[in-house]
Protein backbone atom coordinates (compact mmCIF):
# COMPACT_ATOMS: atom_id res chain seq x y z
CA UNK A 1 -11.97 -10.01 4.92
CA UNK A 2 -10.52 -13.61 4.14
CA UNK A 3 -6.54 -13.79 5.30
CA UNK A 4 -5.92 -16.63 3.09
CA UNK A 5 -7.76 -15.19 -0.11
CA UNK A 6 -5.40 -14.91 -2.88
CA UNK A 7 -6.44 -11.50 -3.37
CA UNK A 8 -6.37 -10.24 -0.24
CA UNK A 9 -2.58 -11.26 -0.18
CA UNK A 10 -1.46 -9.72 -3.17
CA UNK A 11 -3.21 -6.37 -2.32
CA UNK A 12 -1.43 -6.02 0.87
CA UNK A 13 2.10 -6.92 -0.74
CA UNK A 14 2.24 -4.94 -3.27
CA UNK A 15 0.25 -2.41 -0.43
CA UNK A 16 4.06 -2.99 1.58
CA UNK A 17 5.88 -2.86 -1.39
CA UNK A 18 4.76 0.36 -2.46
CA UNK A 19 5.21 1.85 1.17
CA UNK A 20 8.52 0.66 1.63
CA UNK A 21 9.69 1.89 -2.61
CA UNK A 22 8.24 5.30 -1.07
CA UNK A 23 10.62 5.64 1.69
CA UNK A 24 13.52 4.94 -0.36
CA UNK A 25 12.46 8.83 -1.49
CA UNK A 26 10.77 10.31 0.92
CA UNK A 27 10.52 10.72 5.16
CA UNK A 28 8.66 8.61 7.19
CA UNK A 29 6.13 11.63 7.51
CA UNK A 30 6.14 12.76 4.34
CA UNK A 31 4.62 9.27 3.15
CA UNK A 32 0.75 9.21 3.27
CA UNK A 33 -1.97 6.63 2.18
CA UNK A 34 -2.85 9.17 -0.66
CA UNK A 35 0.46 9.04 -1.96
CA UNK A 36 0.55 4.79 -1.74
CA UNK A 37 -2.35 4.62 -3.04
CA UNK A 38 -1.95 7.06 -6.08
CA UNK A 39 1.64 4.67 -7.03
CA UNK A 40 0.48 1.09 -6.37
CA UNK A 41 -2.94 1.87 -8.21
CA UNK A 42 -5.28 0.99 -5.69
CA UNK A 43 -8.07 2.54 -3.66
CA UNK A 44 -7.79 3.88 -0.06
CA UNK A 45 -11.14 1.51 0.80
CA UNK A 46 -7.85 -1.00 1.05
CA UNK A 47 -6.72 0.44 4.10
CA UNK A 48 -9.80 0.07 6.53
């Protein structure tokens, strides 16, 4: 994986973003890659 492909950038923002929206709501434990990937629309291959 390229660190300085365009792509690869925006993924993990919006990856952050997501993470960070969900723990406005929810505990630290309750928050799960399921659950970041079901609201930032993106597949769990993203996190390996």
């Amino acid at each position: 994986m390229n660190e300085n492909d365009l792509r690869v950038q925006k993924t993990k923002k919006v990856l952050v973003e997501t993470f960070l929206e969900i723990l406005e709501h929810e505990e630290m434990k309750a928050v799960t890659v399921n659950s970041i990937c079901k609201k930032s629309a993106h597949s769990s291959h993203h996190f390996l």
